[in-house]
N, C-alpha and C. Protein backbone atom coordinates (compact mmCIF):
# COMPACT_ATOMS: atom_id res chain seq x y z
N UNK A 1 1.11 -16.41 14.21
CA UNK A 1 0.70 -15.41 15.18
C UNK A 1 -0.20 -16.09 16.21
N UNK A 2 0.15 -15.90 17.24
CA UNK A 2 -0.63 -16.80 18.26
C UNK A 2 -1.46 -15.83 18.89
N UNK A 3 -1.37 -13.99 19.39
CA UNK A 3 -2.28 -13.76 19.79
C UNK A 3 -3.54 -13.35 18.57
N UNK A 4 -4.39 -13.48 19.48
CA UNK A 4 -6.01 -13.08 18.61
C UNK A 4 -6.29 -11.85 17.87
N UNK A 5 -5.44 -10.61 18.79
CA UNK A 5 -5.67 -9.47 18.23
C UNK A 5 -5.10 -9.07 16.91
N UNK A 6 -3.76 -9.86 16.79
CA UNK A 6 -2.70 -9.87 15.32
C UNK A 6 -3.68 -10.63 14.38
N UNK A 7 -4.13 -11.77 15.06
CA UNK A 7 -5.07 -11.96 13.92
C UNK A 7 -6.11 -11.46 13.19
N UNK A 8 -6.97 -10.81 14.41
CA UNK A 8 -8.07 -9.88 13.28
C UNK A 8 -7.34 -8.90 12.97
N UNK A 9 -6.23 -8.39 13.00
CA UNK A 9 -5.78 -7.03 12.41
C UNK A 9 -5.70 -7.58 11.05
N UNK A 10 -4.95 -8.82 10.54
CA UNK A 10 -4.52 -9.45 9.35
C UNK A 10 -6.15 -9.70 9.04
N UNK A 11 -7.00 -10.32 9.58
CA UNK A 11 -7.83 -10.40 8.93
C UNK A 11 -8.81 -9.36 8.33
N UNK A 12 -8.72 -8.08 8.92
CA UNK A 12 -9.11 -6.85 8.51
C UNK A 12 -8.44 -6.29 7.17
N UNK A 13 -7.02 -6.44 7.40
CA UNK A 13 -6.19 -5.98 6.25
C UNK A 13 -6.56 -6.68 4.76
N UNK A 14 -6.72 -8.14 5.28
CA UNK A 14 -6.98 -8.70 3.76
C UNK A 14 -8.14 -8.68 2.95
N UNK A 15 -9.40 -8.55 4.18
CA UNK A 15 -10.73 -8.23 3.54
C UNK A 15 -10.81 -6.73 3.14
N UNK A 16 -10.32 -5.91 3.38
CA UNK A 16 -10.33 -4.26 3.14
C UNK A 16 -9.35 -4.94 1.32
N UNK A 17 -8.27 -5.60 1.65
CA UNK A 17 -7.64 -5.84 0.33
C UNK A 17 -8.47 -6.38 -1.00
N UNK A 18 -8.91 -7.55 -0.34
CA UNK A 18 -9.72 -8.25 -1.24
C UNK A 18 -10.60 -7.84 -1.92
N UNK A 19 -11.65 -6.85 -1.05
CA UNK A 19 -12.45 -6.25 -1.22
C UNK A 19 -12.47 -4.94 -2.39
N UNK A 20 -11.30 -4.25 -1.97
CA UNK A 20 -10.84 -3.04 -2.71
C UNK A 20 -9.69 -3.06 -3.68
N UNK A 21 -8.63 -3.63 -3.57
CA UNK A 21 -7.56 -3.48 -4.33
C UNK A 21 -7.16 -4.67 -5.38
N UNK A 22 -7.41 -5.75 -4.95
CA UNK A 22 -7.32 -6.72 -6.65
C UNK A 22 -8.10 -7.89 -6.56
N UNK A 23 -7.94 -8.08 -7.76
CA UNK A 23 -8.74 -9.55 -8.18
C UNK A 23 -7.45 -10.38 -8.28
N UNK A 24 -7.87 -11.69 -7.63
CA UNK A 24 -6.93 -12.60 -7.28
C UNK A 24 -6.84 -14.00 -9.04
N UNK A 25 -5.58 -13.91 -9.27
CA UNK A 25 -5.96 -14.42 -11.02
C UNK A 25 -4.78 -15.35 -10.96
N UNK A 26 -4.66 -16.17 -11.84
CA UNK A 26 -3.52 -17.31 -12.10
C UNK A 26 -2.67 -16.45 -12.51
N UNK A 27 -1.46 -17.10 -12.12
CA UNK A 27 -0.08 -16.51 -12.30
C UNK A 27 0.56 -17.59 -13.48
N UNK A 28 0.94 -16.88 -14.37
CA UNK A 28 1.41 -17.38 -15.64
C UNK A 28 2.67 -17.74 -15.64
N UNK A 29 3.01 -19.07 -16.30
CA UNK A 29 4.35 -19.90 -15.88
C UNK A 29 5.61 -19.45 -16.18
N UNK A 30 5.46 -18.16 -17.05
CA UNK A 30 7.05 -17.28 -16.98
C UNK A 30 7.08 -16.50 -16.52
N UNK A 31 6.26 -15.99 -15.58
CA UNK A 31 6.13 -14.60 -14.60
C UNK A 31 6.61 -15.26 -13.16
N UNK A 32 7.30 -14.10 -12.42
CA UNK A 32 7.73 -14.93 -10.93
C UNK A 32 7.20 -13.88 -10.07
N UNK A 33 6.00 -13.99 -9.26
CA UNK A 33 5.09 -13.02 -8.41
C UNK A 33 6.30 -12.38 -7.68
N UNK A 34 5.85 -11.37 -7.49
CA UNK A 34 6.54 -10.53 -6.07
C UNK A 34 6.03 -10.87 -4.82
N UNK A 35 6.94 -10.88 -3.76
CA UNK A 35 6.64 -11.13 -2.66
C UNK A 35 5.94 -10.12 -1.94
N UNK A 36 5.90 -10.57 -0.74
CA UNK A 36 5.25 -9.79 0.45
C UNK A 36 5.78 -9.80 1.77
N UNK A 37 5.11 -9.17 2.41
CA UNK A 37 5.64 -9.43 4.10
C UNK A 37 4.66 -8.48 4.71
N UNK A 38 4.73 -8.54 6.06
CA UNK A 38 3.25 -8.61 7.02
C UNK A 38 4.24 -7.48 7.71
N UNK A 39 3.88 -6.20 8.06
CA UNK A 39 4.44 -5.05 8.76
C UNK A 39 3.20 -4.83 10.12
N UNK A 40 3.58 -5.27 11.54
CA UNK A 40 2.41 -4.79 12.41
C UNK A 40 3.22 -3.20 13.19
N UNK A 41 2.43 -2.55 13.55
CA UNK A 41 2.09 -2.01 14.17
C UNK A 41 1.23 -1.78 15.69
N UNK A 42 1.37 -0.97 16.75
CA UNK A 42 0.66 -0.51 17.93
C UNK A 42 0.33 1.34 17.81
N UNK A 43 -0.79 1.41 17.41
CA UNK A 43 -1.48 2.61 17.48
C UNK A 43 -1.75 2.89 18.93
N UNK A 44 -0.99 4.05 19.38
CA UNK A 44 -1.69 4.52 20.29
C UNK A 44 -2.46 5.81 20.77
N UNK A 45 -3.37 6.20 21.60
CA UNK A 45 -4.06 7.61 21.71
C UNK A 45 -3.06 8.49 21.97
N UNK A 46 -3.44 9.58 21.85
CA UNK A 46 -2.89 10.91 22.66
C UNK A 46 -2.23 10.45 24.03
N UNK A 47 -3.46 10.14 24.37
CA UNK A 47 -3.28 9.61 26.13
C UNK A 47 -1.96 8.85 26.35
N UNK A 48 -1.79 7.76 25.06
CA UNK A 48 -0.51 6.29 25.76
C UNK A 48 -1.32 5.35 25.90
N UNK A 49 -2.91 5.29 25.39
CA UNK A 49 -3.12 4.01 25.77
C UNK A 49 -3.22 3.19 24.72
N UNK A 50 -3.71 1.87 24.69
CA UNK A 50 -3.72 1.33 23.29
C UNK A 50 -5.25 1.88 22.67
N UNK A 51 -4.57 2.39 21.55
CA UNK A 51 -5.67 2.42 20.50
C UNK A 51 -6.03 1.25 19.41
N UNK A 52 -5.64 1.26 19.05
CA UNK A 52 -5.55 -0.15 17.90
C UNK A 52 -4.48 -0.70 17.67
N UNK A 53 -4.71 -2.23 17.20
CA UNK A 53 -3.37 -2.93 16.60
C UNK A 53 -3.34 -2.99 15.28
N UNK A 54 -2.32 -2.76 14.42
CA UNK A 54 -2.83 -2.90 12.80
C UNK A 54 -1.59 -3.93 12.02
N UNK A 55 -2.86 -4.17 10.84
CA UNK A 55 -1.61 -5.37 10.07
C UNK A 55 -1.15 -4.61 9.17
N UNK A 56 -0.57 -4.96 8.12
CA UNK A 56 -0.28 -3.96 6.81
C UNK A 56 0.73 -4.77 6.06
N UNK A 57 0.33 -5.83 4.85
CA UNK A 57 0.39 -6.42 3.70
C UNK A 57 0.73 -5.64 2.59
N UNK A 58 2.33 -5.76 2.59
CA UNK A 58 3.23 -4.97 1.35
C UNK A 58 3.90 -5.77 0.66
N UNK A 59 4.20 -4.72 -0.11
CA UNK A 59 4.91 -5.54 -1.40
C UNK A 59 6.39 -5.42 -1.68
N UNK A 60 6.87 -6.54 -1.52
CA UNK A 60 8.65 -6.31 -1.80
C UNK A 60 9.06 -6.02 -2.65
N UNK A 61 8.99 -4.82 -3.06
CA UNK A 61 9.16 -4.43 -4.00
C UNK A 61 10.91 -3.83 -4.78
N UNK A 62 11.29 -4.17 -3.98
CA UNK A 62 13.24 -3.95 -3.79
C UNK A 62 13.34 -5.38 -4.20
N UNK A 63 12.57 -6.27 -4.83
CA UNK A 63 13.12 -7.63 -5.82
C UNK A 63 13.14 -7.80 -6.87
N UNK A 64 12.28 -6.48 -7.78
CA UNK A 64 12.06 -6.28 -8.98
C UNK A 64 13.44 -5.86 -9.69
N UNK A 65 13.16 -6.30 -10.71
CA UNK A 65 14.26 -6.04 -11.50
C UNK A 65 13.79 -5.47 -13.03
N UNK A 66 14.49 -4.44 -13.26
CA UNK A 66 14.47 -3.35 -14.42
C UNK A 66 14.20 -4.14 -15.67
N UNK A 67 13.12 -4.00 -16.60
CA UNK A 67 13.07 -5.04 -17.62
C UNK A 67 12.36 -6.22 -17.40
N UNK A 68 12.80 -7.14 -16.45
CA UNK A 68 12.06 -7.87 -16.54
C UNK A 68 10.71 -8.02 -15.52
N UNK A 69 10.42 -6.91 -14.77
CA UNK A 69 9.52 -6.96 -13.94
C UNK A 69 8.86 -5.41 -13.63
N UNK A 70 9.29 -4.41 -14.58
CA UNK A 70 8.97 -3.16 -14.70
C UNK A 70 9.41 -2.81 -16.18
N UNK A 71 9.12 -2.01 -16.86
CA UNK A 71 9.64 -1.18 -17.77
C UNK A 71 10.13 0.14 -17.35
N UNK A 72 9.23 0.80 -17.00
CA UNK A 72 9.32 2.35 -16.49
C UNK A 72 8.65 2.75 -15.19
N UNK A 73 8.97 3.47 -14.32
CA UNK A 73 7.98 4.29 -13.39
C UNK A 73 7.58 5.40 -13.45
N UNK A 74 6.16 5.66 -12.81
CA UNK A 74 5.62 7.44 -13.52
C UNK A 74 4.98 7.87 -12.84
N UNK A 75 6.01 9.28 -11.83
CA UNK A 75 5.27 9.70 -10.54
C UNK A 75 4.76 10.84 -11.29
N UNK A 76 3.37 11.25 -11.38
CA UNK A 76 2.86 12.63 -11.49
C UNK A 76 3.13 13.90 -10.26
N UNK A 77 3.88 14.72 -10.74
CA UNK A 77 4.54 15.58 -9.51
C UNK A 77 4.53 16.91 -10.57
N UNK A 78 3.26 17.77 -9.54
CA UNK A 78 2.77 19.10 -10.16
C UNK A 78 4.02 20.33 -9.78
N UNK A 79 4.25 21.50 -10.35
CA UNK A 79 4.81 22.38 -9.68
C UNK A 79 4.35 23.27 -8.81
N UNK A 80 4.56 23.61 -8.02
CA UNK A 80 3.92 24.87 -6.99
C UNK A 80 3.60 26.27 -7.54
N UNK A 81 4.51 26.09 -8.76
CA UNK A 81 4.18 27.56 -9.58
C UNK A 81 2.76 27.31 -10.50
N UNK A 82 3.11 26.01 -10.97
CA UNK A 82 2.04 25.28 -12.17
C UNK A 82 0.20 25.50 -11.49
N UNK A 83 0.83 25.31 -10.37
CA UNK A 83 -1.02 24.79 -9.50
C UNK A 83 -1.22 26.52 -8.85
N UNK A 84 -0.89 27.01 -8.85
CA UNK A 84 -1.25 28.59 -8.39
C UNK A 84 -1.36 29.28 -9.67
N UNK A 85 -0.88 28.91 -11.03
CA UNK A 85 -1.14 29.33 -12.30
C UNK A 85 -2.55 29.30 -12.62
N UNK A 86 -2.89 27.96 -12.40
CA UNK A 86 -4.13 27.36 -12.99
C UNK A 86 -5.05 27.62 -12.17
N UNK A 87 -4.74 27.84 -10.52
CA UNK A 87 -5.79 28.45 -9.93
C UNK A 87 -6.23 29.90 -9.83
N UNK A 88 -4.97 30.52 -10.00
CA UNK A 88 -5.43 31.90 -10.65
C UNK A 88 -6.38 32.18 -11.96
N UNK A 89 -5.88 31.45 -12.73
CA UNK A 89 -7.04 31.26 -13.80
C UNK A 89 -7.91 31.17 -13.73
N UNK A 90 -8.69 29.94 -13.21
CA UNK A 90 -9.94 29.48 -12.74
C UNK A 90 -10.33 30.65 -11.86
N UNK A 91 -9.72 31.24 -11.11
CA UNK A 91 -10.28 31.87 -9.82
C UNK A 91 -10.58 33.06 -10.38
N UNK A 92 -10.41 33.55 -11.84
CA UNK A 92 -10.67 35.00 -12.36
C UNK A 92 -11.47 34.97 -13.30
């Protein structure tokens, strides 16, 4: 990246990362890391003008493979009937 502004965006992204989301640890010699890739973005105002530039450090996650790099996935997904149940409850 040659301009300046892509760079502090990346450099924002990784200290917000570093900072908050993992501890960086040796990778063990039968495990094969998942990749990444760098997604930018141009935020702009209401107006059209530039608001910010942003980086955003993801995970390729369409390389994993069933078994050997996941077992299972587990989205918690409430019902609309379930959460007006329980708030009726509470609420009486």
């Amino acid at each position: 990246m040659e301009h300046e502004c892509w760079q502090n965006a990346m450099q924002a992204e990784l200290q917000v990362l570093e900072n908050y989301t993992w501890d960086i640890v040796p990778c063990p010699p039968t495990v094969k890391p998942i990749g990444s890739k760098w997604v930018f973005s141009v935020k702009l105002r209401s107006d059209g003008f530039l608001d910010q530039y942003k980086a955003r450090l993801v995970a390729l996650g369409n390389k994993q493979e069933y078994g050997v790099d996941y077992e299972e996935t587990f989205a918690p997904v409430a019902k609309t009937t379930t959460v007006r149940t329980i708030l009726a409850i509470v609420a009486s």
